[in-house]
PDB file of N, CA and C in Angstrom:
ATOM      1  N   UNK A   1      34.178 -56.408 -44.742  1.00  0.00           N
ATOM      2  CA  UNK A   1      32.927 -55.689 -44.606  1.00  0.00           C
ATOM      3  C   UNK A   1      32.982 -54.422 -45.451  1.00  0.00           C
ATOM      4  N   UNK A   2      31.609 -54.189 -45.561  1.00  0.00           N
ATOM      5  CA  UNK A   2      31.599 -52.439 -46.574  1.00  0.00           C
ATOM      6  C   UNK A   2      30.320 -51.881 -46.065  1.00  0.00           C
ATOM      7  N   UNK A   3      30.366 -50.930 -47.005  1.00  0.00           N
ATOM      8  CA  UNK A   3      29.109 -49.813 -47.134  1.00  0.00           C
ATOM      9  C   UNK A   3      28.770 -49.594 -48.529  1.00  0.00           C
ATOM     10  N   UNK A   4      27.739 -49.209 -48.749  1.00  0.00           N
ATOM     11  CA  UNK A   4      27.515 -47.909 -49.892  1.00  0.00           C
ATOM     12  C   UNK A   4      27.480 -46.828 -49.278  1.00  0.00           C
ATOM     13  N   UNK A   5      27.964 -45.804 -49.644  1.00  0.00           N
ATOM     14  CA  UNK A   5      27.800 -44.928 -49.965  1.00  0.00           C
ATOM     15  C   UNK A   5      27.270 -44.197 -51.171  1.00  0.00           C
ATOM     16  N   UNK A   6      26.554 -43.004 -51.429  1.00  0.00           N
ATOM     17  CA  UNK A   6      25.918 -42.087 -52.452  1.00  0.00           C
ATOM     18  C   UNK A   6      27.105 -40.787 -52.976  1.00  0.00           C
ATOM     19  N   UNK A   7      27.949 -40.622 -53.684  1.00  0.00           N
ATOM     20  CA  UNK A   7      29.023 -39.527 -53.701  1.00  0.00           C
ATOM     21  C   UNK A   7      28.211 -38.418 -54.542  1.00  0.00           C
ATOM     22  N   UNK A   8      28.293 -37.478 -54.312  1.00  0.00           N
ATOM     23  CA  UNK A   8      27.818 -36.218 -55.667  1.00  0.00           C
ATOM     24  C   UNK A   8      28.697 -35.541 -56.625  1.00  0.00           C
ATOM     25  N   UNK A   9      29.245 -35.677 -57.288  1.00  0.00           N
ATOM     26  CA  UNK A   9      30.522 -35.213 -57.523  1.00  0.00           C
ATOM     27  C   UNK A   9      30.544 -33.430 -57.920  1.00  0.00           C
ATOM     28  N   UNK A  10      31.849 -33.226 -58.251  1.00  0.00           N
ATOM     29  CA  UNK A  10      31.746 -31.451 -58.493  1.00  0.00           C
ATOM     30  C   UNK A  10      30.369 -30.851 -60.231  1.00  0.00           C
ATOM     31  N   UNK A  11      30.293 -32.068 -60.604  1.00  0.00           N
ATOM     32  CA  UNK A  11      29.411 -31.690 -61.340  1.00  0.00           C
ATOM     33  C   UNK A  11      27.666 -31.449 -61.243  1.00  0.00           C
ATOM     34  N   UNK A  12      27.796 -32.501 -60.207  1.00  0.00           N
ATOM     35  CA  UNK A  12      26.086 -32.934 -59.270  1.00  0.00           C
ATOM     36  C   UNK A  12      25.892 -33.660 -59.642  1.00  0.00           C
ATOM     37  N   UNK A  13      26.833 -34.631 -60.349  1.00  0.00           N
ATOM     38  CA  UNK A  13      26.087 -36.492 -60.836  1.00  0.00           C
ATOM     39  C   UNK A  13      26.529 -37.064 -59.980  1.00  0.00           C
ATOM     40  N   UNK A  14      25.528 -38.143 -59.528  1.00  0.00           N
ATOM     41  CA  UNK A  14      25.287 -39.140 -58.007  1.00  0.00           C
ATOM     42  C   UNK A  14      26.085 -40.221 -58.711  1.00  0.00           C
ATOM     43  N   UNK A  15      26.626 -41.091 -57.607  1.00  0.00           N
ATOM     44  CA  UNK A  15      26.668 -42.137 -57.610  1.00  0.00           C
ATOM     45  C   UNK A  15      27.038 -42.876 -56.485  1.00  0.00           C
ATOM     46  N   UNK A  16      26.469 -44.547 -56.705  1.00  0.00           N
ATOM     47  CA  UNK A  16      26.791 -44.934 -55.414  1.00  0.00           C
ATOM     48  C   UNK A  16      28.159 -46.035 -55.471  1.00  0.00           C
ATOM     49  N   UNK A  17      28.722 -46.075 -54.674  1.00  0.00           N
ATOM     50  CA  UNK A  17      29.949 -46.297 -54.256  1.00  0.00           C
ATOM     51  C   UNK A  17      30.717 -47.521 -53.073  1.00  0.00           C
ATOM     52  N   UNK A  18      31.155 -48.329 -53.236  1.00  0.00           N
ATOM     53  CA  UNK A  18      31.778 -49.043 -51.742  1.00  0.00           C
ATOM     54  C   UNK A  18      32.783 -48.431 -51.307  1.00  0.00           C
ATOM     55  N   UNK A  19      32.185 -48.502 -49.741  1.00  0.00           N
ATOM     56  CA  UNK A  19      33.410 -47.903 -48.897  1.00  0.00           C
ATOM     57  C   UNK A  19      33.943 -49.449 -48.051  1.00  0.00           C
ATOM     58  N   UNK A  20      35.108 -49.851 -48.170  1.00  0.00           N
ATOM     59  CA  UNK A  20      35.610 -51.114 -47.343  1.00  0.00           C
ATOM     60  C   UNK A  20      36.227 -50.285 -45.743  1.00  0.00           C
ATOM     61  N   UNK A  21      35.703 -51.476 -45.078  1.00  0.00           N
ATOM     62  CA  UNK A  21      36.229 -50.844 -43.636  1.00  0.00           C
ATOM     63  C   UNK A  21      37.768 -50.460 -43.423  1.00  0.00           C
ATOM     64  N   UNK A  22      38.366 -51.122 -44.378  1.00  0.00           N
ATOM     65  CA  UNK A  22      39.677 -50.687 -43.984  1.00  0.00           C
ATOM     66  C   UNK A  22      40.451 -49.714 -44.642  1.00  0.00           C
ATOM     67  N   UNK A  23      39.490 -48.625 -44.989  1.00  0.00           N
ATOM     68  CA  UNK A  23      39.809 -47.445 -45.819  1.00  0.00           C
ATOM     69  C   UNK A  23      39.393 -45.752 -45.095  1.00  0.00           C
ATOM     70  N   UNK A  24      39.814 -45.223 -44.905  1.00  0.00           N
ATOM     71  CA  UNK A  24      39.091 -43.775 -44.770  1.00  0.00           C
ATOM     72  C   UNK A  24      38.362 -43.294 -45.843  1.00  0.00           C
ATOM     73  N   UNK A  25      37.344 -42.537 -45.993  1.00  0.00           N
ATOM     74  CA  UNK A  25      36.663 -41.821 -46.558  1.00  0.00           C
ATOM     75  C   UNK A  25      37.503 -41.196 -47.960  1.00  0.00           C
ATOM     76  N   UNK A  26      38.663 -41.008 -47.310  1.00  0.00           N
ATOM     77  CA  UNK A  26      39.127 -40.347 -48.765  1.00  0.00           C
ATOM     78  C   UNK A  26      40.105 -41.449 -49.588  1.00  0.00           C
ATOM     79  N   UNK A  27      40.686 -42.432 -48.811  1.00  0.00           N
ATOM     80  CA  UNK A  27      40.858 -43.493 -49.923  1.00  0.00           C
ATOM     81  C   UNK A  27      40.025 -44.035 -50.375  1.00  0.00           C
ATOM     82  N   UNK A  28      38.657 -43.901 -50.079  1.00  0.00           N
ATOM     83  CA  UNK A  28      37.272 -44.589 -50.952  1.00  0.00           C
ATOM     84  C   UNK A  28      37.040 -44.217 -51.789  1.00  0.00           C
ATOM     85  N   UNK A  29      36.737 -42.503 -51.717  1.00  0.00           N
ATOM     86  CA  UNK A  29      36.902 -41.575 -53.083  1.00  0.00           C
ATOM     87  C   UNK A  29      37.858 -41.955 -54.131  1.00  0.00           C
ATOM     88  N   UNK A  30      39.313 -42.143 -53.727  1.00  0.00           N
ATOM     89  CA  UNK A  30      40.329 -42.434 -54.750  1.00  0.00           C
ATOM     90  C   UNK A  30      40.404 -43.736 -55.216  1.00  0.00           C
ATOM     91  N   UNK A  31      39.977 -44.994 -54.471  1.00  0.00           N
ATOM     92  CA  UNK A  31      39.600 -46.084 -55.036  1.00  0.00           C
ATOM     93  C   UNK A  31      38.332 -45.906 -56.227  1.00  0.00           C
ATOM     94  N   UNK A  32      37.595 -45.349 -55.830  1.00  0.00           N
ATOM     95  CA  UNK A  32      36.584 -44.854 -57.296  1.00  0.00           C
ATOM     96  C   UNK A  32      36.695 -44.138 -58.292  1.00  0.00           C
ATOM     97  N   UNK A  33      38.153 -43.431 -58.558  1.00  0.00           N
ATOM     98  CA  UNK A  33      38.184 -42.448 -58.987  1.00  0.00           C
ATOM     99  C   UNK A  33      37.718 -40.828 -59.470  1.00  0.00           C
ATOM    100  N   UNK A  34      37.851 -40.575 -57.677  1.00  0.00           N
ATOM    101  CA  UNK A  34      37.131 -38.961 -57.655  1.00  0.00           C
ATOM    102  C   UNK A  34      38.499 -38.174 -57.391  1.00  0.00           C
ATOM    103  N   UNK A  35      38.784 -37.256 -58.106  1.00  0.00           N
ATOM    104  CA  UNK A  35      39.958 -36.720 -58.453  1.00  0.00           C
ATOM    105  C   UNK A  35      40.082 -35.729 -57.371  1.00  0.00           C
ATOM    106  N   UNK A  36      40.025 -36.518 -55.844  1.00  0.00           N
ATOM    107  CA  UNK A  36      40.133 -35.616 -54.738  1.00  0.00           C
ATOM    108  C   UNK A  36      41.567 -35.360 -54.656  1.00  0.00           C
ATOM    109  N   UNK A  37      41.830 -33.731 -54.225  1.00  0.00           N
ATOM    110  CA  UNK A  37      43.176 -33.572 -54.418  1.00  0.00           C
ATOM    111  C   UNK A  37      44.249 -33.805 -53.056  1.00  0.00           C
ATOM    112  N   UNK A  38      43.591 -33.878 -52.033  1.00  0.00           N
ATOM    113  CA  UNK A  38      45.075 -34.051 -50.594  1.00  0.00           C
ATOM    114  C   UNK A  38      45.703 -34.018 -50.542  1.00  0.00           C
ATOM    115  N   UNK A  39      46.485 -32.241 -50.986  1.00  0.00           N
ATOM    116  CA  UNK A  39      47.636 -31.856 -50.951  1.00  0.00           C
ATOM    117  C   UNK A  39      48.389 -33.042 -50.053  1.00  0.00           C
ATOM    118  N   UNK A  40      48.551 -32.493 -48.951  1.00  0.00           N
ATOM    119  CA  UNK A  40      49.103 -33.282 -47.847  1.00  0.00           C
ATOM    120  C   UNK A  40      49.459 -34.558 -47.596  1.00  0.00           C
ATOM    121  N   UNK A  41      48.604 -35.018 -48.397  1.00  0.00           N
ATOM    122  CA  UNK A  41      48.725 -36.305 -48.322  1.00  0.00           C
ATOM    123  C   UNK A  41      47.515 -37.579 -47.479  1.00  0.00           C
ATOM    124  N   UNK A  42      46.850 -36.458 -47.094  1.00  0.00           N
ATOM    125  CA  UNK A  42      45.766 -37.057 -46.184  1.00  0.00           C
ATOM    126  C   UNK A  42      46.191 -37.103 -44.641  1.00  0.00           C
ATOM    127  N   UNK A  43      47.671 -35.938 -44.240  1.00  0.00           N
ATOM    128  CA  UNK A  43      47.616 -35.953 -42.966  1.00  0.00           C
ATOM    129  C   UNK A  43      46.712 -34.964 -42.245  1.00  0.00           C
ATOM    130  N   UNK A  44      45.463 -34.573 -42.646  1.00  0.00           N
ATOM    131  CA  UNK A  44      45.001 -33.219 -42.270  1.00  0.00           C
ATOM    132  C   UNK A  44      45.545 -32.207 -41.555  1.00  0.00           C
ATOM    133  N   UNK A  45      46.355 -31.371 -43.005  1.00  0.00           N
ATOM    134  CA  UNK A  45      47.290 -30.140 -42.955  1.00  0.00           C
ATOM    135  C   UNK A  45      46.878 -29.307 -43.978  1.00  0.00           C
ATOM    136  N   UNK A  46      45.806 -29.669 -44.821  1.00  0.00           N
ATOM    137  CA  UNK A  46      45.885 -28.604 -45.805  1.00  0.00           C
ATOM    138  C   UNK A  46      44.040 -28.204 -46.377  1.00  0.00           C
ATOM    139  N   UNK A  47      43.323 -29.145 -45.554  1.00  0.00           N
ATOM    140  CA  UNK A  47      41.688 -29.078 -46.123  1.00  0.00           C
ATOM    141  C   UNK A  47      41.188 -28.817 -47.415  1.00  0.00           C
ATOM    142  N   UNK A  48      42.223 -29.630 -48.860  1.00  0.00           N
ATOM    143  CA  UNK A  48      42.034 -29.908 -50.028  1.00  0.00           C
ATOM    144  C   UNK A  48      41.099 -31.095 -50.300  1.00  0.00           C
ATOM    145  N   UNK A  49      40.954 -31.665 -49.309  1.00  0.00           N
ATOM    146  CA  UNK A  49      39.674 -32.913 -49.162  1.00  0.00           C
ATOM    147  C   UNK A  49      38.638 -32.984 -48.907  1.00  0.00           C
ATOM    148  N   UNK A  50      38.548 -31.829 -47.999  1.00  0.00           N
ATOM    149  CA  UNK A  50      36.635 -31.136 -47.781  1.00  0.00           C
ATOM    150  C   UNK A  50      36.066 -31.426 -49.035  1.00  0.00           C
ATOM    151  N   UNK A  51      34.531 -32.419 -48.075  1.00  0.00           N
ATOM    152  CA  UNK A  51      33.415 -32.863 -48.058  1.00  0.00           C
ATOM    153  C   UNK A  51      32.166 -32.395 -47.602  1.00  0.00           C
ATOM    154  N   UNK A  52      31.019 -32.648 -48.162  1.00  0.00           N
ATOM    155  CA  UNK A  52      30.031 -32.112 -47.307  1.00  0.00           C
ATOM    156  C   UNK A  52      29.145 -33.788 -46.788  1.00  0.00           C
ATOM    157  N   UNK A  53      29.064 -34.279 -45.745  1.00  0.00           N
ATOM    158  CA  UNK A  53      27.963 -35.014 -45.226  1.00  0.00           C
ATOM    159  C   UNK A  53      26.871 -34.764 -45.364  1.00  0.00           C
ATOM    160  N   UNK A  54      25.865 -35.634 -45.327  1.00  0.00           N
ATOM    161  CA  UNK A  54      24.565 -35.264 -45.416  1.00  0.00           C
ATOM    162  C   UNK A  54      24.242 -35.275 -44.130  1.00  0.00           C
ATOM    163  N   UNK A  55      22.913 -34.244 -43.322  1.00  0.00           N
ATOM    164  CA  UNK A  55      23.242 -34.155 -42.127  1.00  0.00           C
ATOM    165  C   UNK A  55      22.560 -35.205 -41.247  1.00  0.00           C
ATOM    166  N   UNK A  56      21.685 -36.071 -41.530  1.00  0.00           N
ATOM    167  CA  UNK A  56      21.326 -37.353 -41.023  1.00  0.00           C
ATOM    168  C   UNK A  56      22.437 -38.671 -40.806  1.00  0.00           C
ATOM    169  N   UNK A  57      23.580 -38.750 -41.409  1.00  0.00           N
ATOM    170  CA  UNK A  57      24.349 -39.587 -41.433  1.00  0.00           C
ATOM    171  C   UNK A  57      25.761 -38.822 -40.773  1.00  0.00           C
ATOM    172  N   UNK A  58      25.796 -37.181 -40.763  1.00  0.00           N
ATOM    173  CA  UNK A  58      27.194 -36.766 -40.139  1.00  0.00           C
ATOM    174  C   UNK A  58      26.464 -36.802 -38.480  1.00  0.00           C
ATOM    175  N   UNK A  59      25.042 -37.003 -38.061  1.00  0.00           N
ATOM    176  CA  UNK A  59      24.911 -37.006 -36.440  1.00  0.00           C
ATOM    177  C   UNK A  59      25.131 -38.641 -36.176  1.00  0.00           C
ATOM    178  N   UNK A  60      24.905 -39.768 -37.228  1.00  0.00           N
ATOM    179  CA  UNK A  60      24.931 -40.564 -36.627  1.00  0.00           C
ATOM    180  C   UNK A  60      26.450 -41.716 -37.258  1.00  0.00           C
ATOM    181  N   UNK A  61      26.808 -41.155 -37.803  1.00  0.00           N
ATOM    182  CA  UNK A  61      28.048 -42.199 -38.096  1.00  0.00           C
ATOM    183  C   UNK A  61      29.620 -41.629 -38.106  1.00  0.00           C
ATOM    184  N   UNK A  62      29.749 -41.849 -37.005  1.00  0.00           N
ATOM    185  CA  UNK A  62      31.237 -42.170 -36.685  1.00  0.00           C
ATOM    186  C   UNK A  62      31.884 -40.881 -35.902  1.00  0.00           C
ATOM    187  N   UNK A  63      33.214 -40.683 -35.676  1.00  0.00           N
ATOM    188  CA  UNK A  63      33.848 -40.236 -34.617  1.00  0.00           C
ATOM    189  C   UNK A  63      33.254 -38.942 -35.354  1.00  0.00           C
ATOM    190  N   UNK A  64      33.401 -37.721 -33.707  1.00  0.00           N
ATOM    191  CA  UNK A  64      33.583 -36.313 -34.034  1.00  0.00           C
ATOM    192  C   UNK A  64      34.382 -36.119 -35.020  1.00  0.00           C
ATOM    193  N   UNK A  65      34.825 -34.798 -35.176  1.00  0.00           N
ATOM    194  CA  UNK A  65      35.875 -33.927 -35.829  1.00  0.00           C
ATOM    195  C   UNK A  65      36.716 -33.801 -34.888  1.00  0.00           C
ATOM    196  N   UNK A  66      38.184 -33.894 -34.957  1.00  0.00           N
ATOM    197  CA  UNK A  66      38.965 -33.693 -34.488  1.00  0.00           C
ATOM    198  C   UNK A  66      39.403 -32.174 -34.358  1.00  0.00           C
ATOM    199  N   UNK A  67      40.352 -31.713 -33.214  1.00  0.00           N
ATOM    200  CA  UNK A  67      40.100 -30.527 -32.971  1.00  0.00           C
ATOM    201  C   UNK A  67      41.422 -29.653 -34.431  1.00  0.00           C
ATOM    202  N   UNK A  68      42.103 -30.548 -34.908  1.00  0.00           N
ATOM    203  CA  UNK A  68      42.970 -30.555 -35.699  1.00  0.00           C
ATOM    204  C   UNK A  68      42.075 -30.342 -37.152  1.00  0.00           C
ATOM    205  N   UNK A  69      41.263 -31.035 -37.361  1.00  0.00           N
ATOM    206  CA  UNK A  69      40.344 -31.186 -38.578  1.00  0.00           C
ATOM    207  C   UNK A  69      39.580 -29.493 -38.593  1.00  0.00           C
ATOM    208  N   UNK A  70      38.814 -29.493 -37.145  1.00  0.00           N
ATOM    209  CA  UNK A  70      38.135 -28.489 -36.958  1.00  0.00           C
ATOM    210  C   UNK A  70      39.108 -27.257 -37.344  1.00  0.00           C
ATOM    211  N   UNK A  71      40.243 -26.899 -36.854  1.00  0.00           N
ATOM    212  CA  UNK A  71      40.650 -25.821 -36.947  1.00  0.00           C
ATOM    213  C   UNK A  71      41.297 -25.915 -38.732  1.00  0.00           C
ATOM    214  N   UNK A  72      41.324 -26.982 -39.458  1.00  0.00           N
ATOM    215  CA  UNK A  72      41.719 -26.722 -41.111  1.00  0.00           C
ATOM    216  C   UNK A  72      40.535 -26.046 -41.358  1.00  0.00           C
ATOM    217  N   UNK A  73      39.109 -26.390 -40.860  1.00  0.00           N
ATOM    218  CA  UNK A  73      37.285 -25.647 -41.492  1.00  0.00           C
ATOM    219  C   UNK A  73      37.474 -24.669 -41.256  1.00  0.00           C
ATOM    220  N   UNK A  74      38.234 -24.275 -40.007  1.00  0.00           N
ATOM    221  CA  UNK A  74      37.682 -22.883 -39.769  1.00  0.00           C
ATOM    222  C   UNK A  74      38.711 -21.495 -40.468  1.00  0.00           C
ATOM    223  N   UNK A  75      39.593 -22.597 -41.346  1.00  0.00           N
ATOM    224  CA  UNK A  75      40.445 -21.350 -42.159  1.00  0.00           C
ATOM    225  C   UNK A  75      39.709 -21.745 -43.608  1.00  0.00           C
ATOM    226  N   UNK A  76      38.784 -22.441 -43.797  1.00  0.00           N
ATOM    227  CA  UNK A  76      37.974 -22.633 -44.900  1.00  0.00           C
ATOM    228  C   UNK A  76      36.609 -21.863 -45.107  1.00  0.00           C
ATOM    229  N   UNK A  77      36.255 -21.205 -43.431  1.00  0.00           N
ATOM    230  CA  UNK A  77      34.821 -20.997 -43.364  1.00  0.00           C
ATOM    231  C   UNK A  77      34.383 -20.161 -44.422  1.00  0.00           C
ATOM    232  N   UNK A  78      34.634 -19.969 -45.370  1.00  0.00           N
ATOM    233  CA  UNK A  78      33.826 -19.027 -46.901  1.00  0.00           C
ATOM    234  C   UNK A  78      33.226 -20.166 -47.655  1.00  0.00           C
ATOM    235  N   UNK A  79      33.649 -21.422 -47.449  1.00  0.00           N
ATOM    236  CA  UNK A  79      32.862 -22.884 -47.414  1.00  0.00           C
ATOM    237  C   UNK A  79      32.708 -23.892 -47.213  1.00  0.00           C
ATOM    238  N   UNK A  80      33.048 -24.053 -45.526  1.00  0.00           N
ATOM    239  CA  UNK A  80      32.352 -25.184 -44.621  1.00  0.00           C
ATOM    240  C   UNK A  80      31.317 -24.717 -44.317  1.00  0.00           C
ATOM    241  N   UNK A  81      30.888 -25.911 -43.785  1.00  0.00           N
ATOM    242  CA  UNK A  81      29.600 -25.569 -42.958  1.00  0.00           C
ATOM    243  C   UNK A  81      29.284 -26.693 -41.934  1.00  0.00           C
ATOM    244  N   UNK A  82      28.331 -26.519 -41.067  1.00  0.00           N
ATOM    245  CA  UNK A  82      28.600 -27.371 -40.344  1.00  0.00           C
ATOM    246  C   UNK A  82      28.202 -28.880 -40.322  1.00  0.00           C
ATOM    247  N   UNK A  83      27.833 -29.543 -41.638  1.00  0.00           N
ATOM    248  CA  UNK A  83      28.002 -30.764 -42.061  1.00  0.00           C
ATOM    249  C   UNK A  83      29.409 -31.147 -42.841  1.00  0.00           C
ATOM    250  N   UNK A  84      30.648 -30.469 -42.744  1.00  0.00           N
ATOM    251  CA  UNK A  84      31.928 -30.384 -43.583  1.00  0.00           C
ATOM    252  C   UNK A  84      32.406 -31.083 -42.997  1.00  0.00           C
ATOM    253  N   UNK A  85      33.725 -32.272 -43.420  1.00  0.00           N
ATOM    254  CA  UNK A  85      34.108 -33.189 -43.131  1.00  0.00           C
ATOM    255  C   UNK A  85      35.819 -33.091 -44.542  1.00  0.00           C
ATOM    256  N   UNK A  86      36.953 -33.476 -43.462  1.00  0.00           N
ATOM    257  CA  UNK A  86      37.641 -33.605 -44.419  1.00  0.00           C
ATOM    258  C   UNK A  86      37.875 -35.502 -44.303  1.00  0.00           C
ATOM    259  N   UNK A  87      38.381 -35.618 -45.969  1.00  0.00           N
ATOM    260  CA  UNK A  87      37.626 -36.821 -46.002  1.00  0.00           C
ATOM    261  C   UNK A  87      38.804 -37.687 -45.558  1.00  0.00           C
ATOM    262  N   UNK A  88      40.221 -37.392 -45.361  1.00  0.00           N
ATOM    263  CA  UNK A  88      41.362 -38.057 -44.893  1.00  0.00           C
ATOM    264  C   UNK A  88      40.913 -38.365 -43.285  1.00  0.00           C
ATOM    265  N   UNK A  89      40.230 -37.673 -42.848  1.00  0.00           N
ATOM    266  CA  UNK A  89      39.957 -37.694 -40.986  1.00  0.00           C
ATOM    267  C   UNK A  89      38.553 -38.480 -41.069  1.00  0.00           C
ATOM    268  N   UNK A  90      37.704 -38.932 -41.955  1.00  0.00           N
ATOM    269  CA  UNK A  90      36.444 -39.480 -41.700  1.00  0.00           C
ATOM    270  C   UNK A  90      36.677 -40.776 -41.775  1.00  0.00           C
ATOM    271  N   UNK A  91      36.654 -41.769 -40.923  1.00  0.00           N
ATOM    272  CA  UNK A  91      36.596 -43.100 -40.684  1.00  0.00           C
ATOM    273  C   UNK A  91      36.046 -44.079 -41.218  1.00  0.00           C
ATOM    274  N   UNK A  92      35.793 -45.145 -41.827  1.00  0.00           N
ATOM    275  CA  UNK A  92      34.757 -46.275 -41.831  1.00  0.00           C
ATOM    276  C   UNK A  92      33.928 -46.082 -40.609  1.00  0.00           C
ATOM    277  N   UNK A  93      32.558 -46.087 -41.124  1.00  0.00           N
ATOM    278  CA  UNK A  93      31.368 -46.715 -39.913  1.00  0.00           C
ATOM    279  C   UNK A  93      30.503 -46.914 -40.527  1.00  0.00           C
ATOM    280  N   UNK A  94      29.961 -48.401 -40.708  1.00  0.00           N
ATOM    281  CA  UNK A  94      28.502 -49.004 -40.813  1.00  0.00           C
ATOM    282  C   UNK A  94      27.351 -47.673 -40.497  1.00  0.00           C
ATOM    283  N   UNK A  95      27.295 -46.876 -39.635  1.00  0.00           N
ATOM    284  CA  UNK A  95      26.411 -46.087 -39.402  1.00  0.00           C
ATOM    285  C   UNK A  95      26.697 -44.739 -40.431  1.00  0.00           C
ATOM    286  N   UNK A  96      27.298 -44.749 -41.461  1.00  0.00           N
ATOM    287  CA  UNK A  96      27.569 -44.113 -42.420  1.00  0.00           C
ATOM    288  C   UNK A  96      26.801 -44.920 -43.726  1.00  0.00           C
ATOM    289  N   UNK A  97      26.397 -46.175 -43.717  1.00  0.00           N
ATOM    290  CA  UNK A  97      25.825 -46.618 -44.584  1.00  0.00           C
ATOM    291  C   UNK A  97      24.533 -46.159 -45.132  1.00  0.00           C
ATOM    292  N   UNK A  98      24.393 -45.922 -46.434  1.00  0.00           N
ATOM    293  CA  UNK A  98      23.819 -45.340 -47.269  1.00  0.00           C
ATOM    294  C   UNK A  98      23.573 -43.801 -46.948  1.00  0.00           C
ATOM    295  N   UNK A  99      24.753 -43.185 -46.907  1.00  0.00           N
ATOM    296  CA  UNK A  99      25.205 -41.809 -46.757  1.00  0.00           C
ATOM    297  C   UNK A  99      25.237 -40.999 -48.329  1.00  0.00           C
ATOM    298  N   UNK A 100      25.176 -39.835 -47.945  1.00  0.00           N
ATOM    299  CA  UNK A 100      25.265 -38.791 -49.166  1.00  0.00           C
ATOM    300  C   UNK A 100      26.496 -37.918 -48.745  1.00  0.00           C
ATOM    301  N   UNK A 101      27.878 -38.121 -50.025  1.00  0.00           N
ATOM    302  CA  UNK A 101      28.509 -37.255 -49.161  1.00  0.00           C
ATOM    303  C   UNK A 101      29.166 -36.723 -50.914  1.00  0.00           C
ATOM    304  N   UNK A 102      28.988 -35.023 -50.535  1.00  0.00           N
ATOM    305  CA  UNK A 102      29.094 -34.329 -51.421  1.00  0.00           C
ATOM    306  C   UNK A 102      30.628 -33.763 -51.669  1.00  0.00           C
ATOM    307  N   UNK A 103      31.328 -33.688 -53.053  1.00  0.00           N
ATOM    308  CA  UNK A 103      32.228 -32.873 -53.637  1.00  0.00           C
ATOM    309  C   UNK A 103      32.374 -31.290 -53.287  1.00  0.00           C
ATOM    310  N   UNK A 104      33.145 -30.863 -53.070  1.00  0.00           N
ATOM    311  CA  UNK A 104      33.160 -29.333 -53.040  1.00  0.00           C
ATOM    312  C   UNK A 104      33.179 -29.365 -54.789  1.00  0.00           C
ATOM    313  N   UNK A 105      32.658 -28.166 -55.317  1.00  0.00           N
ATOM    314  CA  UNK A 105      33.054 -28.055 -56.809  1.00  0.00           C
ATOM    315  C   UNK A 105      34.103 -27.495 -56.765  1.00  0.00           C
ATOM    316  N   UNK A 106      35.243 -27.857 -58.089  1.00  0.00           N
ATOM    317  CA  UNK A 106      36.658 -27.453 -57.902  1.00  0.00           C
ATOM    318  C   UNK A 106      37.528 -28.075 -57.176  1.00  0.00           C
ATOM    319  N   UNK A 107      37.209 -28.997 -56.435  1.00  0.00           N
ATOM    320  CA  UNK A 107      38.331 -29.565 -56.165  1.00  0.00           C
ATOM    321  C   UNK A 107      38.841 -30.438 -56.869  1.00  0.00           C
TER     322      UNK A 107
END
């Protein structure tokens, strides 16, 4: 199974994208080649993967934020916000389908 997804990248050019269910959010990015960086590795320890959701698709697709995720945003807050998502912690969900999910620039 998949999705599309819509990515924006750090420049503001769209594109749309498959996400396979058996991927997180940020191996989808790197299967497409978006030069997301995850220090860490994608254990959410370092919030080099922050995303922005679009906010119609971050109320309806897929798990909260973890309280682990939450506290990497809140040493980011000069730019999260509260559609921010790091993309190692965002799940596959069908209810993410045909989502907009934006690049920080610079990363």
């Amino acid at each position: 199974m998949s999705i599309n997804i819509t990515v924006v990248d750090e420049s503001g050019e769209a594109q749309e994208v498959e996400w396979k269910d058996n991927q997180t959010l940020l191996e989808c990015l790197h299967k497409n080649q978006y030069p997301v960086l995850a220090t860490c590795g994608g254990n959410a320890s370092c919030a080099t993967c922050h995303t922005f959701m679009d906010p119609e698709h971050f109320e309806t697709g897929g798990d909260e934020r973890t309280e682990a995720e939450e506290d990497l945003l809140e040493m980011i807050d000069d730019v999260a916000n509260d559609y921010s998502r790091l993309a190692c912690q965002t799940e596959y969900n069908e209810g993410l389908d045909g989502a907009t999910v934006t690049l920080k620039p610079g990363m």
